[in-house]
C-alpha atoms as a PDB file:
ATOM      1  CA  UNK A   1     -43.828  42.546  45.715  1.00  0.00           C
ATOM      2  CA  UNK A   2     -42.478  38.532  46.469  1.00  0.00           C
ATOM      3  CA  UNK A   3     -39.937  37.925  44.519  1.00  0.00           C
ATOM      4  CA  UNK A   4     -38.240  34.032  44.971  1.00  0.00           C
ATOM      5  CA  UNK A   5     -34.441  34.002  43.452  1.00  0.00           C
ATOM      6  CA  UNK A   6     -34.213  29.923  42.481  1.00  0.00           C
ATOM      7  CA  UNK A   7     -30.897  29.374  42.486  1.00  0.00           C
ATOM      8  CA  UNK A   8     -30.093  25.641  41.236  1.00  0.00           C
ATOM      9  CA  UNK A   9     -28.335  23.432  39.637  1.00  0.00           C
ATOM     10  CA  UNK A  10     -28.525  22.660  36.057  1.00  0.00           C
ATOM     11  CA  UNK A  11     -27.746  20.114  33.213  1.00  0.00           C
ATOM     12  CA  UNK A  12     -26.483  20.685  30.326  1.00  0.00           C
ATOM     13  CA  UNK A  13     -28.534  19.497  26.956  1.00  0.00           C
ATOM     14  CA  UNK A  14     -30.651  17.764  29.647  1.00  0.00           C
ATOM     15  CA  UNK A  15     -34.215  19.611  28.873  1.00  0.00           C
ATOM     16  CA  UNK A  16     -36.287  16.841  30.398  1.00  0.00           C
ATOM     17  CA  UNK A  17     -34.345  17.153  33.863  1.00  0.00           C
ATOM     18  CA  UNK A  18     -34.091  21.014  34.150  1.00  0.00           C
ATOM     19  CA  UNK A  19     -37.856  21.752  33.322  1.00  0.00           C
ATOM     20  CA  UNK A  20     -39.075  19.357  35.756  1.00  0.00           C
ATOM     21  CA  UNK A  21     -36.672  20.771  38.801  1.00  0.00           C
ATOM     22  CA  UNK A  22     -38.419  23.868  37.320  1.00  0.00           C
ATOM     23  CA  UNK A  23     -41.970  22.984  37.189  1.00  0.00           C
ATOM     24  CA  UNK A  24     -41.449  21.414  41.108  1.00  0.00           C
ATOM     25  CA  UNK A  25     -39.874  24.953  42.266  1.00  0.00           C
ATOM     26  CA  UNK A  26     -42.681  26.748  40.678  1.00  0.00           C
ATOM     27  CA  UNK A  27     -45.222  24.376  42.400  1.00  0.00           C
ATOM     28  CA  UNK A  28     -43.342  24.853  45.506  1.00  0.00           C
ATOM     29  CA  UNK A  29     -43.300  28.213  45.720  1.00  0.00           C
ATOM     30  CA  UNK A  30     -44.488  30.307  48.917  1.00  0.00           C
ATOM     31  CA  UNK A  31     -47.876  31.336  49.327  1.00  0.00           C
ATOM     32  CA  UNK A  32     -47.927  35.150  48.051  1.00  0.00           C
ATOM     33  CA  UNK A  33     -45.095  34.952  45.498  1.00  0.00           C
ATOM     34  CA  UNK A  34     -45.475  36.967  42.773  1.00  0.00           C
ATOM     35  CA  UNK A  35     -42.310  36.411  40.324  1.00  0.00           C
ATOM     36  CA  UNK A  36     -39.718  32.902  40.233  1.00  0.00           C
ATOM     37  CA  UNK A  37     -36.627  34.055  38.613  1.00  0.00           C
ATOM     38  CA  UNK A  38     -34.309  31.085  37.341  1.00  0.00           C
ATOM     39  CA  UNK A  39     -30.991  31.252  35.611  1.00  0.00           C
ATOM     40  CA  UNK A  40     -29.351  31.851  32.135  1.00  0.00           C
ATOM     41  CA  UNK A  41     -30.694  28.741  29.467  1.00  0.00           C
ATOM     42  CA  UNK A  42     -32.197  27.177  32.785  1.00  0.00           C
ATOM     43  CA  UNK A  43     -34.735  25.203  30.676  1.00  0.00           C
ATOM     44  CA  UNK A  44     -31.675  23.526  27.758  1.00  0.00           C
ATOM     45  CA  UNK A  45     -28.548  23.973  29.980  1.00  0.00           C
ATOM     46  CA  UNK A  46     -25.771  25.845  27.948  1.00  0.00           C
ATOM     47  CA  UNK A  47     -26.020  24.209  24.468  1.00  0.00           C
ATOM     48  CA  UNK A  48     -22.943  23.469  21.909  1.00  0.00           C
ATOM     49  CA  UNK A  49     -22.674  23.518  18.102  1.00  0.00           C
ATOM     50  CA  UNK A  50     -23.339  20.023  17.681  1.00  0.00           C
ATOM     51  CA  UNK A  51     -26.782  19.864  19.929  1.00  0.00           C
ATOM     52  CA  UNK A  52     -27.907  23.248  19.315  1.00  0.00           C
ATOM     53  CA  UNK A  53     -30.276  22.551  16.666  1.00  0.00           C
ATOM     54  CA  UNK A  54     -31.832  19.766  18.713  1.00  0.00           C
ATOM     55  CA  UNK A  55     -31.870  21.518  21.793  1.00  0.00           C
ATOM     56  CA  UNK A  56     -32.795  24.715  20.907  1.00  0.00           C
ATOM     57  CA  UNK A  57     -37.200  25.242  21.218  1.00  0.00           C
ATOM     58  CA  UNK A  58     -39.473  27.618  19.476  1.00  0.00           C
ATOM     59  CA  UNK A  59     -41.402  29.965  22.158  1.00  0.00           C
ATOM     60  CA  UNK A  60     -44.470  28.331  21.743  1.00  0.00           C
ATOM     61  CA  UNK A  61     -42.933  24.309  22.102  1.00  0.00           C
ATOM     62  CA  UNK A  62     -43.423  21.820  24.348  1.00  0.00           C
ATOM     63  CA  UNK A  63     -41.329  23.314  27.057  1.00  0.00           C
ATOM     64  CA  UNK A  64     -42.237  26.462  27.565  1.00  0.00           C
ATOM     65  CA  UNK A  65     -46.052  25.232  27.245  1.00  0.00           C
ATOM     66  CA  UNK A  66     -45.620  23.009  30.316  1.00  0.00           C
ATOM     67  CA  UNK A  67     -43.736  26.216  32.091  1.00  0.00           C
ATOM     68  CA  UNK A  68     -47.002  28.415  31.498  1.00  0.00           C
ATOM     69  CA  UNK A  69     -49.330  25.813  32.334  1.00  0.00           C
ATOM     70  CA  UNK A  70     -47.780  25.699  35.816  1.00  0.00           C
ATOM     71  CA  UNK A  71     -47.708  29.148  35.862  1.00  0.00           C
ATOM     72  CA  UNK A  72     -51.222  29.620  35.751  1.00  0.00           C
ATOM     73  CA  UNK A  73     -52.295  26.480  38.092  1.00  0.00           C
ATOM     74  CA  UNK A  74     -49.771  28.130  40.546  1.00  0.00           C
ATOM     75  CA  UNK A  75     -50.971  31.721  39.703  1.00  0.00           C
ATOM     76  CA  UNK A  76     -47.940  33.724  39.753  1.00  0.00           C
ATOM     77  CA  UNK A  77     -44.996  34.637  37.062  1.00  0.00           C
ATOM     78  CA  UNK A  78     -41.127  33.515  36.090  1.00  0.00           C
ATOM     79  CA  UNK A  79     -38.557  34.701  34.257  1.00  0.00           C
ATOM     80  CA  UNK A  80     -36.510  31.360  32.782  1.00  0.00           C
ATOM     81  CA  UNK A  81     -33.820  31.343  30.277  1.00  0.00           C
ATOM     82  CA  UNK A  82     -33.869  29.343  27.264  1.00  0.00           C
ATOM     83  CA  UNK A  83     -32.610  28.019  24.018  1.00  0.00           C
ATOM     84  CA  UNK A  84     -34.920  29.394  21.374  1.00  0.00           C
ATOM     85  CA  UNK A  85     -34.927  27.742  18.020  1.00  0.00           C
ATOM     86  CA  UNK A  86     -36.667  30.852  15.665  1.00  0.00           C
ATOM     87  CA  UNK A  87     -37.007  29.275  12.452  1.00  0.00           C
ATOM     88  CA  UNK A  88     -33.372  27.661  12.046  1.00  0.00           C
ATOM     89  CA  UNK A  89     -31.821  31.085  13.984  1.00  0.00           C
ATOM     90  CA  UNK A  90     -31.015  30.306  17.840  1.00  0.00           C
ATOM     91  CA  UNK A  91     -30.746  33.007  20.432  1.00  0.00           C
ATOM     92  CA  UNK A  92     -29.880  32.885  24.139  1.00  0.00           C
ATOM     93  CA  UNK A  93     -33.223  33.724  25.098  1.00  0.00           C
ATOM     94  CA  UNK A  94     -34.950  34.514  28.701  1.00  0.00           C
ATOM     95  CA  UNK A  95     -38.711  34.608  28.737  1.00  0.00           C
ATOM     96  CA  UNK A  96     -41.147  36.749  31.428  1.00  0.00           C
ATOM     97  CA  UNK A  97     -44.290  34.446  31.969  1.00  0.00           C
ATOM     98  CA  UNK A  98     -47.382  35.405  33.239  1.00  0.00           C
ATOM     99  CA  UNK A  99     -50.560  33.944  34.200  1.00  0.00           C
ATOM    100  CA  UNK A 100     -51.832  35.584  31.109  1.00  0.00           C
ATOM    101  CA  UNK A 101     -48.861  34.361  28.507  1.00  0.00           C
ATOM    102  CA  UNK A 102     -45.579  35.336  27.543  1.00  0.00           C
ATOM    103  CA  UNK A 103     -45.282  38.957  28.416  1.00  0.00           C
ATOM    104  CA  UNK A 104     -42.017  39.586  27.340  1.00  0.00           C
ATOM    105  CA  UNK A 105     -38.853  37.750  25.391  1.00  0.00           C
ATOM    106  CA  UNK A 106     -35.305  39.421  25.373  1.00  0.00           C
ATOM    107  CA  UNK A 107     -32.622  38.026  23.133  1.00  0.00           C
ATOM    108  CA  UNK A 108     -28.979  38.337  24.712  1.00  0.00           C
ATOM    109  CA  UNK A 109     -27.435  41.476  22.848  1.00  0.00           C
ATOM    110  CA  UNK A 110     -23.814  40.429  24.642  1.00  0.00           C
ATOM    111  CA  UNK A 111     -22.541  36.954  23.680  1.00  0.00           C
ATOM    112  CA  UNK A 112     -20.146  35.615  26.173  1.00  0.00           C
ATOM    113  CA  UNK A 113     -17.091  33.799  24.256  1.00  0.00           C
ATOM    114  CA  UNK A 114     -18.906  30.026  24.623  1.00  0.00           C
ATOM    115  CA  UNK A 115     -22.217  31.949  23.045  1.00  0.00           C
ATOM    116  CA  UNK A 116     -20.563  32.937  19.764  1.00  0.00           C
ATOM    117  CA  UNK A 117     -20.912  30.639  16.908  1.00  0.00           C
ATOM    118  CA  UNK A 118     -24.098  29.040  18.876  1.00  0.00           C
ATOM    119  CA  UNK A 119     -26.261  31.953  19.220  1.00  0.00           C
ATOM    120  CA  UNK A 120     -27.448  35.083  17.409  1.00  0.00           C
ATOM    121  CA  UNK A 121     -27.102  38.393  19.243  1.00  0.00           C
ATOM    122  CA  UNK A 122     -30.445  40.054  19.886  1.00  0.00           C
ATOM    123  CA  UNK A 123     -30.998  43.706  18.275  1.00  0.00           C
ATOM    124  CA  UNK A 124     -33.062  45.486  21.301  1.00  0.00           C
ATOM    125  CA  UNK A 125     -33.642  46.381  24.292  1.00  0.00           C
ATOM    126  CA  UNK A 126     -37.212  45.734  26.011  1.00  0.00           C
ATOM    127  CA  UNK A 127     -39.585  46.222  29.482  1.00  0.00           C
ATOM    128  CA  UNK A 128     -43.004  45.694  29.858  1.00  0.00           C
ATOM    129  CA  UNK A 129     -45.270  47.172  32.156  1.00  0.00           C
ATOM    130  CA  UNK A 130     -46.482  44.314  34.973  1.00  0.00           C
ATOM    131  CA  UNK A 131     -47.598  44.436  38.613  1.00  0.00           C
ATOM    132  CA  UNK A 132     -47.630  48.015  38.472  1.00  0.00           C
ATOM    133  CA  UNK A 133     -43.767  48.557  37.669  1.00  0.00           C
ATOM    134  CA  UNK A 134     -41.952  48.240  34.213  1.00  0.00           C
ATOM    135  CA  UNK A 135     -40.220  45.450  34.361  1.00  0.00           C
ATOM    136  CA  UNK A 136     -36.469  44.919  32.162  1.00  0.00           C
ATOM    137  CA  UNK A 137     -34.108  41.519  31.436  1.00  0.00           C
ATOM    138  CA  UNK A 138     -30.749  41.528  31.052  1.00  0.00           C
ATOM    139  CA  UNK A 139     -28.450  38.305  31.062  1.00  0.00           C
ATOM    140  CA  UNK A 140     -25.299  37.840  32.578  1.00  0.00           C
ATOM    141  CA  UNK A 141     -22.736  39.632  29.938  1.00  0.00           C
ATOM    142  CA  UNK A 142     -25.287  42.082  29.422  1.00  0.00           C
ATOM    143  CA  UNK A 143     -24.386  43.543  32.791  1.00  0.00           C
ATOM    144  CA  UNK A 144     -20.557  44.027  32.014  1.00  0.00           C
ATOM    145  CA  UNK A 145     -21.721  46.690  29.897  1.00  0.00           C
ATOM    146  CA  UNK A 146     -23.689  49.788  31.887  1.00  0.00           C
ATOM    147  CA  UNK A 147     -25.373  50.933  28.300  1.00  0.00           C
ATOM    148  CA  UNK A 148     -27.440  48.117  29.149  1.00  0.00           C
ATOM    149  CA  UNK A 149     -28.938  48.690  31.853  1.00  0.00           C
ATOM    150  CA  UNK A 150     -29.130  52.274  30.729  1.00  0.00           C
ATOM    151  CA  UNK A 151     -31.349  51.656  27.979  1.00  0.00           C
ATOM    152  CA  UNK A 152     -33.524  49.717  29.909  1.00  0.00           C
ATOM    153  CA  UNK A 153     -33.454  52.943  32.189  1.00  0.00           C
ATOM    154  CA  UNK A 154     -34.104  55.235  28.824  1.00  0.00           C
ATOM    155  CA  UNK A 155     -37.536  52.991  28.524  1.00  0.00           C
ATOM    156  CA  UNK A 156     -38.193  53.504  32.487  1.00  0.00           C
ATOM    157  CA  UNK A 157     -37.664  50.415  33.545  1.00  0.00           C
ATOM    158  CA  UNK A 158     -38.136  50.267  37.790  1.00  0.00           C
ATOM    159  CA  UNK A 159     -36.974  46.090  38.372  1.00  0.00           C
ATOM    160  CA  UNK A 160     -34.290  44.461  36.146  1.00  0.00           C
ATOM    161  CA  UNK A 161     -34.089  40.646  36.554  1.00  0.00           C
ATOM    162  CA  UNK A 162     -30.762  39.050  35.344  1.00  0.00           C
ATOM    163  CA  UNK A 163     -30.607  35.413  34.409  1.00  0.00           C
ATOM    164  CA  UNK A 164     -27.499  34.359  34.947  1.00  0.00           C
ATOM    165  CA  UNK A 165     -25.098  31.988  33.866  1.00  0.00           C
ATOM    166  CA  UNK A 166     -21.667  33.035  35.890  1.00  0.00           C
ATOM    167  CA  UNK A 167     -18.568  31.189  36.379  1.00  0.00           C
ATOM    168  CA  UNK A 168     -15.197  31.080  38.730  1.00  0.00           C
ATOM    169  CA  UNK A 169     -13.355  33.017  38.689  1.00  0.00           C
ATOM    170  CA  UNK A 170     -16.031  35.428  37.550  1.00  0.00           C
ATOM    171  CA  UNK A 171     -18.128  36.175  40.714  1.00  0.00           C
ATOM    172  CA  UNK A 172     -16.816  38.850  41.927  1.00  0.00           C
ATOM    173  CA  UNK A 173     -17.341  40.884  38.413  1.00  0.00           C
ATOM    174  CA  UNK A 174     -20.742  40.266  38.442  1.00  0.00           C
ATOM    175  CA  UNK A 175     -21.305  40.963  42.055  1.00  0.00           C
ATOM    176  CA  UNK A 176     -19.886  44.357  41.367  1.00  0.00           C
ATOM    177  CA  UNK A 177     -21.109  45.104  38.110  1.00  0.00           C
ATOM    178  CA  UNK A 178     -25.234  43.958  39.597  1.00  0.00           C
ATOM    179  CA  UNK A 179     -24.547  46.473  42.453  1.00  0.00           C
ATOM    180  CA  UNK A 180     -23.569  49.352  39.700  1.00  0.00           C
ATOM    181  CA  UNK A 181     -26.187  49.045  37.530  1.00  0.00           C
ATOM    182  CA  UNK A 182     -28.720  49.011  40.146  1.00  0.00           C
ATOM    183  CA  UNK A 183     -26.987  52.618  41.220  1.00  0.00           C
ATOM    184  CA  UNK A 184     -26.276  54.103  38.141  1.00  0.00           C
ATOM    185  CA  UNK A 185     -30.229  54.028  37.396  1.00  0.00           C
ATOM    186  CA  UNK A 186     -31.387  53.882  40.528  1.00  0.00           C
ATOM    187  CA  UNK A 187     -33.246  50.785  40.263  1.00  0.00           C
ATOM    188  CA  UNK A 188     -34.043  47.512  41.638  1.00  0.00           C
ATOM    189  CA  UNK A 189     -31.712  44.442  39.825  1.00  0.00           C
ATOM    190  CA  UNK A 190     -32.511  41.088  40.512  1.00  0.00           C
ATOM    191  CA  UNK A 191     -30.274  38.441  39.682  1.00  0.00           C
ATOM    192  CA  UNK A 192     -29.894  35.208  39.454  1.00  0.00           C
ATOM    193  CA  UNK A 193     -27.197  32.368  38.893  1.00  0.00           C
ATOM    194  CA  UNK A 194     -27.084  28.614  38.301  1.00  0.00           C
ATOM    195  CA  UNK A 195     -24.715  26.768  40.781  1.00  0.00           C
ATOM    196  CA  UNK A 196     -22.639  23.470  40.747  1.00  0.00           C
ATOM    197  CA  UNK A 197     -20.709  22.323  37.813  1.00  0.00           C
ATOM    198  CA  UNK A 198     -21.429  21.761  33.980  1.00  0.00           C
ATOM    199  CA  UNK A 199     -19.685  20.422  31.002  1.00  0.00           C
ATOM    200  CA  UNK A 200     -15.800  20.532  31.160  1.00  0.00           C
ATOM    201  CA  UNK A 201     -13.832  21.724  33.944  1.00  0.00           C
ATOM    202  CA  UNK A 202     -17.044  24.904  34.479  1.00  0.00           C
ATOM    203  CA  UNK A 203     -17.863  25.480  38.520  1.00  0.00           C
ATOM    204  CA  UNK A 204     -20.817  28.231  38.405  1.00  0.00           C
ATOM    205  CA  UNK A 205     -20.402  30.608  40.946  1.00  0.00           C
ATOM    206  CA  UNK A 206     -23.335  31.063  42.467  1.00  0.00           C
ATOM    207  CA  UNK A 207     -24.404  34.487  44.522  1.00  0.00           C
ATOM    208  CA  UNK A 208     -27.707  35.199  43.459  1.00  0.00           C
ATOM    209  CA  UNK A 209     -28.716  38.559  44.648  1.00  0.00           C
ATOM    210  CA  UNK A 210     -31.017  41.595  45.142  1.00  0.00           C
ATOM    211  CA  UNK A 211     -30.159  45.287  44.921  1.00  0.00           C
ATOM    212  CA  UNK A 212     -31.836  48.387  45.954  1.00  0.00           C
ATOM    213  CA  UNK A 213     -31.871  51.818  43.768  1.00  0.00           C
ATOM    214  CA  UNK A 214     -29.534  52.878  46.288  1.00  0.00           C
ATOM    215  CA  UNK A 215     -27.058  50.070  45.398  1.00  0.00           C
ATOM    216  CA  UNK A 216     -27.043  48.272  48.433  1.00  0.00           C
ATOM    217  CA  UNK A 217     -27.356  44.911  48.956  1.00  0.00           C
ATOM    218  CA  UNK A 218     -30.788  43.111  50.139  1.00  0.00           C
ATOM    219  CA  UNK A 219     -29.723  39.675  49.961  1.00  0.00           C
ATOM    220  CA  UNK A 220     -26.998  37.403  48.649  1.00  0.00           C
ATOM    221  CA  UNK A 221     -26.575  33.590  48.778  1.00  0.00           C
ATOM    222  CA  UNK A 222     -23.772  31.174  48.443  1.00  0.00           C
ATOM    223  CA  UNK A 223     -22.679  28.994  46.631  1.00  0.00           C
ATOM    224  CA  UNK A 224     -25.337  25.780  46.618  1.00  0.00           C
ATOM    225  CA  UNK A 225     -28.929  25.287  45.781  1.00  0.00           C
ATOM    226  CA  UNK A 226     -31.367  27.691  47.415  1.00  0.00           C
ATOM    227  CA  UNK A 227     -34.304  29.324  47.316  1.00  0.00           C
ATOM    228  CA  UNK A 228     -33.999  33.107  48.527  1.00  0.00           C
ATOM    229  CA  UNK A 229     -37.032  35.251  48.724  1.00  0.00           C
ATOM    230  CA  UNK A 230     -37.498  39.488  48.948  1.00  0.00           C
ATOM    231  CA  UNK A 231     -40.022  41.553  49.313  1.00  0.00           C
ATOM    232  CA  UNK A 232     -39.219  44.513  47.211  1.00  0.00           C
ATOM    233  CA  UNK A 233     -40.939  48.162  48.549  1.00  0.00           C
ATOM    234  CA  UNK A 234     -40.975  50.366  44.947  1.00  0.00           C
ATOM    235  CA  UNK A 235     -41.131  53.472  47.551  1.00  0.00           C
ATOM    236  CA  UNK A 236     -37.137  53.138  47.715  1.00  0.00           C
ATOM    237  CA  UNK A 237     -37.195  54.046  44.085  1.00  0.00           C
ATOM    238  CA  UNK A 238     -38.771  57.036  44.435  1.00  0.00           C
ATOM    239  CA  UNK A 239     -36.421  57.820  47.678  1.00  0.00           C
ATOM    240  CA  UNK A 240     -33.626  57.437  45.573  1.00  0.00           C
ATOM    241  CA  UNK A 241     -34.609  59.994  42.989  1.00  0.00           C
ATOM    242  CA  UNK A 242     -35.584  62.425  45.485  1.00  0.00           C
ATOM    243  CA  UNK A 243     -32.216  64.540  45.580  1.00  0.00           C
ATOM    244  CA  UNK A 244     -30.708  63.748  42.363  1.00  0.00           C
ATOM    245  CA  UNK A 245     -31.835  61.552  38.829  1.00  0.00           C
ATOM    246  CA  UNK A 246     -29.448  60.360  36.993  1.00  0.00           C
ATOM    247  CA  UNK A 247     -31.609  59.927  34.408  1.00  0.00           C
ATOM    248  CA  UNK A 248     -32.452  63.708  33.992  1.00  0.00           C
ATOM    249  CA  UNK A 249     -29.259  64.351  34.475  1.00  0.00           C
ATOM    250  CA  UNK A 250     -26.768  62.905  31.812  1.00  0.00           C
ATOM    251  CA  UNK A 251     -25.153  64.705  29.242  1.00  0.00           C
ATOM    252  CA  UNK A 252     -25.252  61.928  26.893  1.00  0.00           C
ATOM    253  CA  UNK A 253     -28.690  59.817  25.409  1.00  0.00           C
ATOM    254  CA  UNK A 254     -27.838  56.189  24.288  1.00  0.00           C
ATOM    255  CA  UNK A 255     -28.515  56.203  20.203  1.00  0.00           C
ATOM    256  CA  UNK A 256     -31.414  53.662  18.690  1.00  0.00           C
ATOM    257  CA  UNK A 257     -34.822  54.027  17.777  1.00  0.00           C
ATOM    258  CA  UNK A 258     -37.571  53.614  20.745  1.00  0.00           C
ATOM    259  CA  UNK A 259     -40.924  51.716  20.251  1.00  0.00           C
ATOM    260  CA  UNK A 260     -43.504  52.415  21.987  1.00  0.00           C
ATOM    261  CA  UNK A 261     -46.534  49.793  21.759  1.00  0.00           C
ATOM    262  CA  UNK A 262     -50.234  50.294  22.490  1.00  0.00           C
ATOM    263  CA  UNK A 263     -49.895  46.945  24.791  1.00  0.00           C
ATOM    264  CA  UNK A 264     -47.166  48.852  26.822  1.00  0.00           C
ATOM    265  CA  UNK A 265     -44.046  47.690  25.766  1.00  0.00           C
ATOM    266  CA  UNK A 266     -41.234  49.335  25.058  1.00  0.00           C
ATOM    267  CA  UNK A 267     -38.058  48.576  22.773  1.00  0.00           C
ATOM    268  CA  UNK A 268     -34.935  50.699  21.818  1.00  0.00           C
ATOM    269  CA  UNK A 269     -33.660  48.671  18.748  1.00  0.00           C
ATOM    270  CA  UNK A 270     -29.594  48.566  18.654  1.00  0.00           C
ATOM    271  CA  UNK A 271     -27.991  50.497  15.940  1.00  0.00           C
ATOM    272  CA  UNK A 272     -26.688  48.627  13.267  1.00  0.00           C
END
């Protein structure tokens, strides 16, 4: 599996400018790609309490229409962040889109500091089955917390994509914490960060990377624009279950009540 990590700069409240940087990386992409991943509210920028409500987009607007119809002229997926707008309730939302439609939308369940008062917290957990693999989102918060990643592991996820939307002096937490999760449920994590500066005195740190179940490193970039691309071989997964799973393993099960959907999906709704 091709897998380009399109890490970019972004503008905040700027939709106009930030979908067409995306629409030109998805039109640029390399021959054989299967999955873009962009960063945390790539599409909006980070929004505030006084633009929210204009910024913020339904699923099925304007933006994320153009998005899919590159997707399918270009005939291959993307994970993108966004600000959804779902009937007057916003949520930091990031979006899997394939050829075929939106085949999956997870909510933030973490809200960073600058989230609360904007956003809603999403209420579950979700992967979908794609390419072959189940497939899991998580963004950036999310992955300060390992019951995250473990109940994407509880619905058997194999790749988890992180959007991003780190910031100095923050880096180095998330380069540890991507590197963990991956470990901890021996799966691939793929994540991805916005770069450059946005509104106040913000620098975003950059260092998009890719993990292996074993926790090691594949790849890691800096801290400007670039376009990284992995080929991921899902025979390491199985390699790093063959001695031990810590799946099987655990002595404690993450609480919630798991979905399963005739389409494939699964969801482990947070307990309230």
């Amino acid at each position: 599996m091709k897998i380009e990590l399109v890490q970019m700069r972004g503008r905040d409240g700027d939709t106009v400018y930030n979908l067409s940087r995306a629409l030109q990386a998805i039109d640029d992409s390399a021959e054989g790609t299967d999955l873009l991943v962009f960063s945390e509210t790539h599409l909006m920028g980070f929004p505030t309490a006084l633009n929210i409500a204009e910024l913020a987009e339904p699923v099925d607007g304007p933006t994320i229409q153009a998005v899919q119809q590159a997707v399918r002229e270009r005939n291959v997926s993307v994970a993108i962040g966004m600000a959804e707008n779902d009937a007057g309730v916003f949520y930091n939302t990031t979006l899997l889109i394939t050829p075929a439609g939106i085949a999956m939308r997870y909510r933030k369940t973490h809200l960073w500091s600058s989230d609360r008062g904007i956003f809603t917290p999403g209420d579950r957990y979700v992967t979908v089955p794609w390419q072959g693999i189940r497939v899991g989102i998580l963004i950036c918060f999310d992955i300060e917390f390992p019951e995250s990643a473990r109940a994407l592991a509880q619905l058997g996820v194999d790749l988890i994509i992180v959007t991003n939307g780190n910031m100095d002096p923050y880096g180095p937490t998330h380069r540890t914490a991507i590197m963990a999760r991956a470990m901890e449920n021996q799966a691939f994590a793929v994540m991805v960060n916005r770069v450059g500066s946005g509104d106040g005195d913000l620098v975003f740190a950059g260092g998009s990377s890719v993990v292996d179940p074993f926790g090691q490193l594949l790849c890691e970039a800096g801290r400007e624009e670039c376009r990284q691309i992995v080929e991921l071989d899902f025979d390491q997964r199985q390699a790093a279950c063959s001695d031990y799973r810590y799946l099987e393993e655990r002595r404690l099960t993450l609480p919630g009540e798991r979905i399963d959907y005739p389409d494939g999906r699964r969801e482990l709704l947070i307990p309230r």
